[in-house]
Protein backbone atom coordinates (compact mmCIF):
# COMPACT_ATOMS: atom_id res chain seq x y z
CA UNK A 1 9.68 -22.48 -5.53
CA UNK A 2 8.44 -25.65 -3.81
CA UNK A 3 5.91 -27.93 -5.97
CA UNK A 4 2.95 -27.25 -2.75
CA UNK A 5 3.59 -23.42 -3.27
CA UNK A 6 3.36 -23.51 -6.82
CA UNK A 7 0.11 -25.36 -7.28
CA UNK A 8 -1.50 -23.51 -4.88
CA UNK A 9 -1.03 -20.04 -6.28
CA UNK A 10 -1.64 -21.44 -9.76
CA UNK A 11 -4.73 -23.32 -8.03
CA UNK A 12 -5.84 -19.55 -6.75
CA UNK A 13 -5.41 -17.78 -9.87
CA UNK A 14 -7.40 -20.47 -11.71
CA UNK A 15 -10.23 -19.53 -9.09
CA UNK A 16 -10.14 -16.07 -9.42
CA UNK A 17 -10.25 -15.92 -13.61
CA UNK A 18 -13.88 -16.93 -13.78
CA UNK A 19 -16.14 -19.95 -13.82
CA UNK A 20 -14.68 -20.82 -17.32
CA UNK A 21 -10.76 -20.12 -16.68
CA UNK A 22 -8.46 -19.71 -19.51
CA UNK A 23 -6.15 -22.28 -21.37
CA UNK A 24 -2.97 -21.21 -19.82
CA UNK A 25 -3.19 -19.53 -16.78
CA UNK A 26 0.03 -17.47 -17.00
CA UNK A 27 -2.37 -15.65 -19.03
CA UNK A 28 -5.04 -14.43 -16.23
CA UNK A 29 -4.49 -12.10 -13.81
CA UNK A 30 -6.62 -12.50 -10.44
CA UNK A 31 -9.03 -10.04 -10.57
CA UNK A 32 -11.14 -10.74 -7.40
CA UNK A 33 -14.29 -9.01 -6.04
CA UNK A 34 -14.62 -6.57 -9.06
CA UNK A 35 -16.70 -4.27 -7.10
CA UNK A 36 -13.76 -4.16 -4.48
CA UNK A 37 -10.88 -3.28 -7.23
CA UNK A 38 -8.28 -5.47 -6.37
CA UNK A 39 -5.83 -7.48 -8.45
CA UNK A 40 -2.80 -9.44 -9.15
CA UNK A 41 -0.53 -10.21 -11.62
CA UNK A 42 2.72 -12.26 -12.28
CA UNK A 43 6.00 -10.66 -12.90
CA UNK A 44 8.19 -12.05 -15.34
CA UNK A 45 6.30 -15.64 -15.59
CA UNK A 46 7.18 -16.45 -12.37
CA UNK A 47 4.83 -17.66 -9.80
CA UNK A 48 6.61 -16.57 -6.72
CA UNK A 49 7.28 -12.88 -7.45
CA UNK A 50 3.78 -11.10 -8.21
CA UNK A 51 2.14 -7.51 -8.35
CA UNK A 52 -1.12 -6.85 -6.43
CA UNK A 53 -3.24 -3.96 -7.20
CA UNK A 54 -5.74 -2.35 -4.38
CA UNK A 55 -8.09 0.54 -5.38
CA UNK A 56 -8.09 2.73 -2.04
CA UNK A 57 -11.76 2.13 -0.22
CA UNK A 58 -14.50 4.43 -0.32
CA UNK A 59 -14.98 7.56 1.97
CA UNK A 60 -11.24 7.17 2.75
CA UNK A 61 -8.45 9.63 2.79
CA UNK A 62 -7.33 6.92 -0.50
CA UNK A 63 -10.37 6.89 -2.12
CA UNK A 64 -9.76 7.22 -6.20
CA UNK A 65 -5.90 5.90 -5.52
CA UNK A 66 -4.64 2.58 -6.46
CA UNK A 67 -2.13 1.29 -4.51
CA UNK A 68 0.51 -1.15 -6.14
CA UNK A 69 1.83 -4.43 -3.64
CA UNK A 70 4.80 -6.07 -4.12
CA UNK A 71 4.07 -9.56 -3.35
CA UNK A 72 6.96 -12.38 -2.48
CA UNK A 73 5.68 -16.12 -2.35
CA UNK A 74 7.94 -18.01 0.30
CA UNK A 75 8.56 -22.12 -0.34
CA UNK A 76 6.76 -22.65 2.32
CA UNK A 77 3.64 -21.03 1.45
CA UNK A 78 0.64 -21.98 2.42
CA UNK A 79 1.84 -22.29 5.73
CA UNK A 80 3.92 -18.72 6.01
CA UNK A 81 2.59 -15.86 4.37
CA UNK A 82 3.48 -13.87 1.98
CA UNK A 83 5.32 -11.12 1.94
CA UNK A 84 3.89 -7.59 1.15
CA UNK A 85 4.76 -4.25 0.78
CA UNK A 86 3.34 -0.91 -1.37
CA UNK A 87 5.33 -0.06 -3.79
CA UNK A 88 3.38 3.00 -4.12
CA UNK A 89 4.26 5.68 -1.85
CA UNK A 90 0.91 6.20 1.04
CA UNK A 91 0.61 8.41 4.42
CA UNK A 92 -0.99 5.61 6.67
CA UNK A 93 -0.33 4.69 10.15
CA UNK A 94 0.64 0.88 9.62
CA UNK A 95 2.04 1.09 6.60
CA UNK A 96 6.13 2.85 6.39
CA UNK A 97 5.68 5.98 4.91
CA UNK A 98 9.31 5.14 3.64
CA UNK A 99 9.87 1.47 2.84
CA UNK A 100 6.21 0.51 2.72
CA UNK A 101 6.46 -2.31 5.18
CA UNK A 102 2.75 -3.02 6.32
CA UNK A 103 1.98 -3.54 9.96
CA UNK A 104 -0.70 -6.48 9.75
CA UNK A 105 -1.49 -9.71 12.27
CA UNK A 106 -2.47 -11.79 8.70
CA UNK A 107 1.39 -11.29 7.17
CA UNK A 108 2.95 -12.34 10.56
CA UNK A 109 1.78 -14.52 13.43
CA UNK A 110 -2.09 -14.67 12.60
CA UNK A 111 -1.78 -16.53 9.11
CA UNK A 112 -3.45 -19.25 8.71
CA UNK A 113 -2.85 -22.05 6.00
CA UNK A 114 -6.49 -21.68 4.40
CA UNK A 115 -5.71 -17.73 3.54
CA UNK A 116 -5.28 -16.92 0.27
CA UNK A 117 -3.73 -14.00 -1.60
CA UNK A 118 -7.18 -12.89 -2.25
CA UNK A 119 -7.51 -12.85 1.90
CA UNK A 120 -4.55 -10.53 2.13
CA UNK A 121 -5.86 -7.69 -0.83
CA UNK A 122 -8.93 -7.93 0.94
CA UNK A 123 -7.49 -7.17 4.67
CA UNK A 124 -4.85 -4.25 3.51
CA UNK A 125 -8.13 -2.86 1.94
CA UNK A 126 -10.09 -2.89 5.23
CA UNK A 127 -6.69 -1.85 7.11
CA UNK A 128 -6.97 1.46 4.83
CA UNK A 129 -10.72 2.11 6.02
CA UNK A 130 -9.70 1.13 9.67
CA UNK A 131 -6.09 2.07 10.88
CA UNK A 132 -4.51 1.01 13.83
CA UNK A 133 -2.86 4.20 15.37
CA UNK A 134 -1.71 1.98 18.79
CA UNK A 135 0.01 -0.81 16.67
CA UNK A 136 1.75 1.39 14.42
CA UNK A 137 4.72 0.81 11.88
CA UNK A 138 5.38 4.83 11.08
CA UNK A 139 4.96 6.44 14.43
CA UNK A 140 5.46 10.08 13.01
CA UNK A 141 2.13 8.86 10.79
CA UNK A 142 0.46 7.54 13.66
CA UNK A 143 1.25 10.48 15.72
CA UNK A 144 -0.56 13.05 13.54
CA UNK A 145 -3.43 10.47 13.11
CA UNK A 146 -4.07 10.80 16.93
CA UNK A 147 -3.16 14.50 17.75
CA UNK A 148 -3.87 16.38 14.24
CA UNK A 149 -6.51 14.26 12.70
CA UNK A 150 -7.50 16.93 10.26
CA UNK A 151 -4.03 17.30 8.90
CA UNK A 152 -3.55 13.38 8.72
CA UNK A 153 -6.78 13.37 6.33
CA UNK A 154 -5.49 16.16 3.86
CA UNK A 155 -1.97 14.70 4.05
CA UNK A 156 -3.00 11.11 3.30
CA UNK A 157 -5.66 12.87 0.86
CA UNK A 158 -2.44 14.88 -0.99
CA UNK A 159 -0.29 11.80 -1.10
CA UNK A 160 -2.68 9.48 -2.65
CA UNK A 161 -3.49 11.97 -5.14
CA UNK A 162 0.63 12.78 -6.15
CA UNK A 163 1.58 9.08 -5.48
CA UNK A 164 -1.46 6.56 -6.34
CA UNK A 165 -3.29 9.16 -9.02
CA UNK A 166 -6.28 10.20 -6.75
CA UNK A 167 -8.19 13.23 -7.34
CA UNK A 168 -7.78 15.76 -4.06
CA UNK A 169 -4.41 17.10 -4.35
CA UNK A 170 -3.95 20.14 -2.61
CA UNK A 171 -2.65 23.51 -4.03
CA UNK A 172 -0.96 24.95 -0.96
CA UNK A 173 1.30 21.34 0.06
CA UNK A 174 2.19 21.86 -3.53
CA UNK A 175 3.72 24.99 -3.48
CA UNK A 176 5.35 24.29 0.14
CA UNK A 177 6.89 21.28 -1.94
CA UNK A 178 8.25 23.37 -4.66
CA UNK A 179 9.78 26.26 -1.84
CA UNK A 180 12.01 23.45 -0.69
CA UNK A 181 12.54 22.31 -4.24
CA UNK A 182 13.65 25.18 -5.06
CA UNK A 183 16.36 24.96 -2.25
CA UNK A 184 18.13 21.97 -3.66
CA UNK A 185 15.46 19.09 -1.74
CA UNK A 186 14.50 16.02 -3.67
CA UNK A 187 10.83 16.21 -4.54
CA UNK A 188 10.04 13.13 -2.39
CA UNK A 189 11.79 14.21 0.88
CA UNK A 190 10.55 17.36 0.59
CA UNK A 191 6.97 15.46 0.82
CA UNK A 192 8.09 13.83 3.01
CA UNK A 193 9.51 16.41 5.91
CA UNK A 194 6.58 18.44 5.29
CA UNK A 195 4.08 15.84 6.08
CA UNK A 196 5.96 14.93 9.33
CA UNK A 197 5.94 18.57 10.32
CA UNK A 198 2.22 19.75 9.49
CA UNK A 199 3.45 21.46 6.76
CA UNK A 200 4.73 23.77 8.61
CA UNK A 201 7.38 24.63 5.89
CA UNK A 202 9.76 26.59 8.81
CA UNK A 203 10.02 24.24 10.53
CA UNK A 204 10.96 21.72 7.73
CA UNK A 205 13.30 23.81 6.33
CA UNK A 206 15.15 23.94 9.91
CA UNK A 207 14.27 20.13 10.08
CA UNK A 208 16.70 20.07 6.74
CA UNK A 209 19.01 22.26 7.08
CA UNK A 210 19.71 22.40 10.77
């Protein structure tokens, strides 16, 4: 990567390990705002391919989850952001429920060259706490959100609790799961389907198997 790029992610985790840093700082991983649970760390030594961390916010649907980013640091950064997706699997209007591409003004034409990777943890935290159902990037997601709120809540609830190890998984999604399962679907589509059809398990089956 580009010297600019380089010394300005090494420059950023410097900042975030502390007011007395460490000797090498391949060696720290940016753990920023403790009280906010977010972090990142390098993959493989290199300084354009890292990990973020986000603990899902409180009195959220993802509250108790944590949420793993994939994080890609273009040549040109600071001036282009970065680019982010989850790795871990989440039920959330602006955020692909498949690929985990992230619908977010900050990671496209709202960047700004003073952002920082801290900047982005921070914003896909508040875009957890405050979806955007009209700018959407799963529209099946952002269609339950609007017209079966209740369902969204338990779904998002269940999949941060399979997916991103929070605590309110829920018995009865389970055992639809395992019917379908049982019928020769892969644990993660059958998730999947269910969720997009209000676990109605019917119609997911038909939604299947035609």
């Amino acid at each position: 990567m580009s010297n600019i790029a380089s010394q300005r992610i090494k420059r950023e985790f410097k900042e975030g390990s502390g007011p007395e840093g460490r000797k090498d700082p391949k060696e720290v991983h940016l753990a920023l705002v403790a009280k906010c649970a977010i972090r990142i760390d390098l993959v493989n030594d290199s300084w354009s391919e890292l990990r973020g961390q986000i603990a899902g916010p409180p009195d959220t649907p993802y509250e108790g989850g944590n949420f793993e980013l994939e994080i890609v640091v273009p040549e040109t950064y600071p001036f282009n952001p970065p680019k982010v997706r989850f790795l871990t699997r989440i039920w959330h209007p602006n955020i692909s429920s498949v690929t985990g591409a992230i619908c977010l003004d900050i990671l496209k034409d709202q960047w700004a060259a003073a952002m920082t990777l801290r900047t982005v943890l921070l914003s896909l935290q508040a875009l957890l706490a405050a979806a955007e159902p009209d700018d959407p990037q799963d529209a099946v997601v952002a269609r339950q959100f609007k017209d079966h709120p209740a369902v969204f809540k338990m779904t998002a609830q269940h999949w941060s609790a399979i997916y991103a190890g929070g605590p309110n998984r829920k018995p009865e999604y389970e055992s639809r799961a395992r019917r379908l399962v049982d019928m020769g679907v892969e644990t993660n589509t059958a998730y999947s389907v269910l969720s997009a059809q209000n676990w109605d398990l019917e119609r997911a089956t038909e939604s299947i198997f035609g």
